[in-house]
C-alpha atoms as a PDB file:
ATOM      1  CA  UNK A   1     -70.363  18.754 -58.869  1.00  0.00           C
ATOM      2  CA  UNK A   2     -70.933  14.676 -58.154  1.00  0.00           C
ATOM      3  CA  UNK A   3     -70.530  12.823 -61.313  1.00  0.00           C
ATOM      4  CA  UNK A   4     -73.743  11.023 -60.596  1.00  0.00           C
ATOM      5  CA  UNK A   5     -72.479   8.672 -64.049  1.00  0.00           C
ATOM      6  CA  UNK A   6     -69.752   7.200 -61.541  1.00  0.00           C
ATOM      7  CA  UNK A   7     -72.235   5.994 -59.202  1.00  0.00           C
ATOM      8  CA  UNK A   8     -74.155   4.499 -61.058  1.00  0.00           C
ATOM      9  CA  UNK A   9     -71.410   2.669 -62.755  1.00  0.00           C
ATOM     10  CA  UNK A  10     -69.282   1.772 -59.295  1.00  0.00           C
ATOM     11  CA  UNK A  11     -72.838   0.511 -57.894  1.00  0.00           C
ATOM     12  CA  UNK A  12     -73.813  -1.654 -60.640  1.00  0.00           C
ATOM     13  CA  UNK A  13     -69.944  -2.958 -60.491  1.00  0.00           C
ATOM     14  CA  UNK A  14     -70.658  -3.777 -56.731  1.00  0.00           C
ATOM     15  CA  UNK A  15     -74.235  -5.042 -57.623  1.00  0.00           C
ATOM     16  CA  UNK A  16     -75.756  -2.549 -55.823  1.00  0.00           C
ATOM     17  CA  UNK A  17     -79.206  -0.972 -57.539  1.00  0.00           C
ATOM     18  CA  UNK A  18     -79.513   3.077 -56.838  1.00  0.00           C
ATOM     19  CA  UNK A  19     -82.574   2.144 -54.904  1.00  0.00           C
ATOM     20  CA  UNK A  20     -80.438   0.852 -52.136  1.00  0.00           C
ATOM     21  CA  UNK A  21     -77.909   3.741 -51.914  1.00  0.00           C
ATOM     22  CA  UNK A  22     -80.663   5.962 -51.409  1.00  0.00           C
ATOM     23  CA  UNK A  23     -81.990   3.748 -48.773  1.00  0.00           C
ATOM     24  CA  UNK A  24     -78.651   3.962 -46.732  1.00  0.00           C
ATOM     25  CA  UNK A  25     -79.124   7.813 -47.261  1.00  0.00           C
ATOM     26  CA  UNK A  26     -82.232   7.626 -45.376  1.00  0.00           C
ATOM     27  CA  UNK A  27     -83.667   8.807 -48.759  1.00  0.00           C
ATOM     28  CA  UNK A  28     -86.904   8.058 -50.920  1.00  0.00           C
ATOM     29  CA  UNK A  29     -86.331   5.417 -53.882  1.00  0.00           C
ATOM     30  CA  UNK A  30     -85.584   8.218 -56.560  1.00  0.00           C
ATOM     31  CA  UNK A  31     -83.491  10.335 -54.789  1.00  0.00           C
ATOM     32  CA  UNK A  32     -80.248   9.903 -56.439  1.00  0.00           C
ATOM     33  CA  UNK A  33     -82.196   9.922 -60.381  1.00  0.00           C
ATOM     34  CA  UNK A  34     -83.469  13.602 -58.656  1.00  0.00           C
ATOM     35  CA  UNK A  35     -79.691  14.646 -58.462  1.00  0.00           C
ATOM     36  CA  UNK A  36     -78.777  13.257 -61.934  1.00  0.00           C
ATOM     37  CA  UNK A  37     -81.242  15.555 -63.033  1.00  0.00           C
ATOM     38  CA  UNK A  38     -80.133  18.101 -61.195  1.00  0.00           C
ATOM     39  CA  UNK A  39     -83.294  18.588 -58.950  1.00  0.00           C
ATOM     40  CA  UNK A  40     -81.016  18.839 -55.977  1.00  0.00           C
ATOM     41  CA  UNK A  41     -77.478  17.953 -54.583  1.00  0.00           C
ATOM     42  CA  UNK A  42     -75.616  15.776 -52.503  1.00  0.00           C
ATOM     43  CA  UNK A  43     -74.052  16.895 -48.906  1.00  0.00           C
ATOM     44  CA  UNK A  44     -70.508  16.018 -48.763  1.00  0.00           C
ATOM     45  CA  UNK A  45     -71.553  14.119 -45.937  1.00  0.00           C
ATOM     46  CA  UNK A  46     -73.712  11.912 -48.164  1.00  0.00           C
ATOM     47  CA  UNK A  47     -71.311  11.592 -50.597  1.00  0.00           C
ATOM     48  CA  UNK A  48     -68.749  10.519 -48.063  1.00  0.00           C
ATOM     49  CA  UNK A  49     -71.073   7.780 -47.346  1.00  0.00           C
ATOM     50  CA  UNK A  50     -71.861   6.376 -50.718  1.00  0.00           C
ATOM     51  CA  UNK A  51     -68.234   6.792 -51.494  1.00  0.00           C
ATOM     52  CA  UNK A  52     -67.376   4.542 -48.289  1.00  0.00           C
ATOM     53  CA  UNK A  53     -70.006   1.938 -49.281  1.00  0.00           C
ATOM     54  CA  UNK A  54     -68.444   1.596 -52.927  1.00  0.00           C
ATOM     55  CA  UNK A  55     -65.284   1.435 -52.036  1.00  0.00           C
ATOM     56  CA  UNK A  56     -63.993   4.460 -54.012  1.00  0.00           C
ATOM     57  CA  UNK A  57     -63.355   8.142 -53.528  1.00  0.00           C
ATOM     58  CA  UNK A  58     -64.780  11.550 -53.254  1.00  0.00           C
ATOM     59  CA  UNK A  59     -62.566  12.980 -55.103  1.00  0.00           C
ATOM     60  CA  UNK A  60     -63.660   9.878 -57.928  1.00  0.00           C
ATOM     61  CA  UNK A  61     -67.084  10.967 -57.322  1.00  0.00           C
ATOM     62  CA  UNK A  62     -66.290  14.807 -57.956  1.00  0.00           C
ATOM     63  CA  UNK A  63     -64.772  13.622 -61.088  1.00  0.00           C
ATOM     64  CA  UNK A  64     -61.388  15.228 -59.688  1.00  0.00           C
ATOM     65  CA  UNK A  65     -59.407  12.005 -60.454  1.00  0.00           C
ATOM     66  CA  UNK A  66     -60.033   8.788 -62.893  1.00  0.00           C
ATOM     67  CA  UNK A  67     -59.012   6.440 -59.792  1.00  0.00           C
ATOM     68  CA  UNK A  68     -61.697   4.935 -58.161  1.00  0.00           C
ATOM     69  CA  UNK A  69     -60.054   2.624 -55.419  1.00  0.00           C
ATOM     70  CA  UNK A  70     -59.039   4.152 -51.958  1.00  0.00           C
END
């Protein structure tokens, strides 16, 4: 399961608003507040993407490890 908590906290670290990383999903504005509320789930493909835009992991995103730089 995505740790939705990381992305929000690597995007605001990159100043980055959720609204944008939904955007480069191809997604409406409240897409990624839908998954932290668990109406719904990321592809891996998606999550490869966010985790290429912030710099970071998928594994960080699973939560499977506490590092979050490539």
């Amino acid at each position: 399961m995505v740790e939705i908590d990381r992305i929000k906290q690597l995007a605001k670290e990159n100043g980055v608003s959720m609204a944008f990383l939904c955007t480069k999903l191809g997604k409406q504005r409240g897409y990624l507040k839908d998954i932290g509320l668990g109406r719904g789930s990321l592809s891996e493909n998606q999550l490869e993407i966010i985790a290429e835009f912030l710099n970071t992991t998928t594994d960080y995103l699973h939560g499977k490890t506490d590092k979050k730089e490539k």
